[in-house]
Protein backbone atom coordinates (compact mmCIF):
# COMPACT_ATOMS: atom_id res chain seq x y z
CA UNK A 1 -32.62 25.77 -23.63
CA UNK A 2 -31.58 29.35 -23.32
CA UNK A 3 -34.63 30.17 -21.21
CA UNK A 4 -33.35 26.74 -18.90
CA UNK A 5 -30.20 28.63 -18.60
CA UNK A 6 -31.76 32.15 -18.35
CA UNK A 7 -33.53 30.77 -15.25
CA UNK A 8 -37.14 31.46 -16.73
CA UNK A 9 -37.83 28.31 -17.30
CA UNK A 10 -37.05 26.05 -13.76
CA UNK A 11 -37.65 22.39 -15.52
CA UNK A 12 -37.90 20.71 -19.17
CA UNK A 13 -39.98 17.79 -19.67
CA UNK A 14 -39.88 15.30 -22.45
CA UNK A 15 -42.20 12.61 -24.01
CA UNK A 16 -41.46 9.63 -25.57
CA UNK A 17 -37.91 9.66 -24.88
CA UNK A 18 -36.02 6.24 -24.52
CA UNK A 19 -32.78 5.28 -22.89
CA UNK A 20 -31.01 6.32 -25.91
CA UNK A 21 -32.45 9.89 -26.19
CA UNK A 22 -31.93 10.84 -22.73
CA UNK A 23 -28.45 9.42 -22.88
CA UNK A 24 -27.63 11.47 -25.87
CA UNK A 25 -29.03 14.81 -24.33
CA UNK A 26 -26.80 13.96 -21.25
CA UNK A 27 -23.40 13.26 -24.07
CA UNK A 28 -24.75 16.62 -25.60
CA UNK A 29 -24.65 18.37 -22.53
CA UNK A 30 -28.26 19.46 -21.80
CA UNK A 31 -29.80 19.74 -18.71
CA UNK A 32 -31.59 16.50 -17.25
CA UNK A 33 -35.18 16.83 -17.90
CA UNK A 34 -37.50 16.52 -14.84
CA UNK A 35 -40.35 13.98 -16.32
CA UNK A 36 -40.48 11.83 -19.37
CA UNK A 37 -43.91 10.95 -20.39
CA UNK A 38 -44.12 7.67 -22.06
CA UNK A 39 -47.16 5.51 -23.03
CA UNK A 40 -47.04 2.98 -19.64
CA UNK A 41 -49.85 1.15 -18.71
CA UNK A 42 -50.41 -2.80 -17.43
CA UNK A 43 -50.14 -3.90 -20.49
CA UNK A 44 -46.75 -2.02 -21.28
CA UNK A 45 -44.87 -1.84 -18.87
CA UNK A 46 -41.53 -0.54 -20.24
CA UNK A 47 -39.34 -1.63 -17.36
CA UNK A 48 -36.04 -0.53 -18.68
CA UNK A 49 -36.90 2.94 -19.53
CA UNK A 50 -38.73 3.52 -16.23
CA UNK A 51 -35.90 2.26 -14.44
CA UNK A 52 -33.53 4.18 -16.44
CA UNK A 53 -35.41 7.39 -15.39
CA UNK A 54 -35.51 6.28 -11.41
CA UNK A 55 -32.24 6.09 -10.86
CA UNK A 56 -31.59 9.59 -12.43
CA UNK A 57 -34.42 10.94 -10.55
CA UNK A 58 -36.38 11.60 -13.58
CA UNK A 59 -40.17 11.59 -12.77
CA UNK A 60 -42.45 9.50 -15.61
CA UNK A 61 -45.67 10.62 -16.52
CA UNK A 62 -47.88 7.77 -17.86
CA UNK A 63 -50.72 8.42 -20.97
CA UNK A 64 -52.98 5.64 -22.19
CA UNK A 65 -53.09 4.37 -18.39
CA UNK A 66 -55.95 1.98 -19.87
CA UNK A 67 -54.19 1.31 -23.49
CA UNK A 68 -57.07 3.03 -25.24
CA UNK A 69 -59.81 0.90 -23.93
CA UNK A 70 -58.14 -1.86 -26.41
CA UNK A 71 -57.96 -4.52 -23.52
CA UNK A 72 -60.80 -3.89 -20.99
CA UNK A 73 -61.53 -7.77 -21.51
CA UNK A 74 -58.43 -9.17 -20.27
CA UNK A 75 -59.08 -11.00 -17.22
CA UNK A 76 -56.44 -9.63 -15.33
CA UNK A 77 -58.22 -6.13 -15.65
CA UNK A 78 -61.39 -7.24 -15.17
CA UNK A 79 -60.51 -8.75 -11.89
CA UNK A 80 -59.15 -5.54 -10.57
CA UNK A 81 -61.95 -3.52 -11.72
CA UNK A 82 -64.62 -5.70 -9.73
CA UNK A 83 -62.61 -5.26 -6.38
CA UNK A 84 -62.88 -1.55 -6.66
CA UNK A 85 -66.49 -1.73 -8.66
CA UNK A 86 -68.25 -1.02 -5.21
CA UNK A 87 -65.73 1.86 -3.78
CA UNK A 88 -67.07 4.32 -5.17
């Protein structure tokens, strides 16, 4: 934080960070970071969180966009994937 406030650092990013956390940096009186990154993908959606961080203008940074490769079979996916299968 003292960098943040030194003005050598411009933003602060966190990960995994739910309502909760963010709301208790905001009672704590840290600045509001600029991305959360949180594991979001079709499968995991995580509506309330990425809500939360809309309306506060926090950006969110996805990771495991394909949850690991662990549901490539669900038809869903599959029928996505063959639309874009010849746009290559």
């Amino acid at each position: 934080m003292r960098l943040f406030h030194l003005l050598v650092c411009r933003s602060i990013g966190v990960s995994n960070f739910g309502v909760q956390h963010l709301e208790g940096l905001k009672k704590a009186g840290r600045p509001t970071p600029s991305v959360n990154q949180i594991e979001l993908h079709p499968l995991k959606r995580q509506q309330h969180i990425v809500d939360y961080c809309r309306q506060r203008g926090i950006a969110m940074m996805g990771y495991s966009p394909m949850a690991k490769g662990h549901k490539m079979n669900d038809e869903t996916l599959a029928a996505v994937a063959s639309r874009f299968e010849n746009h290559q």
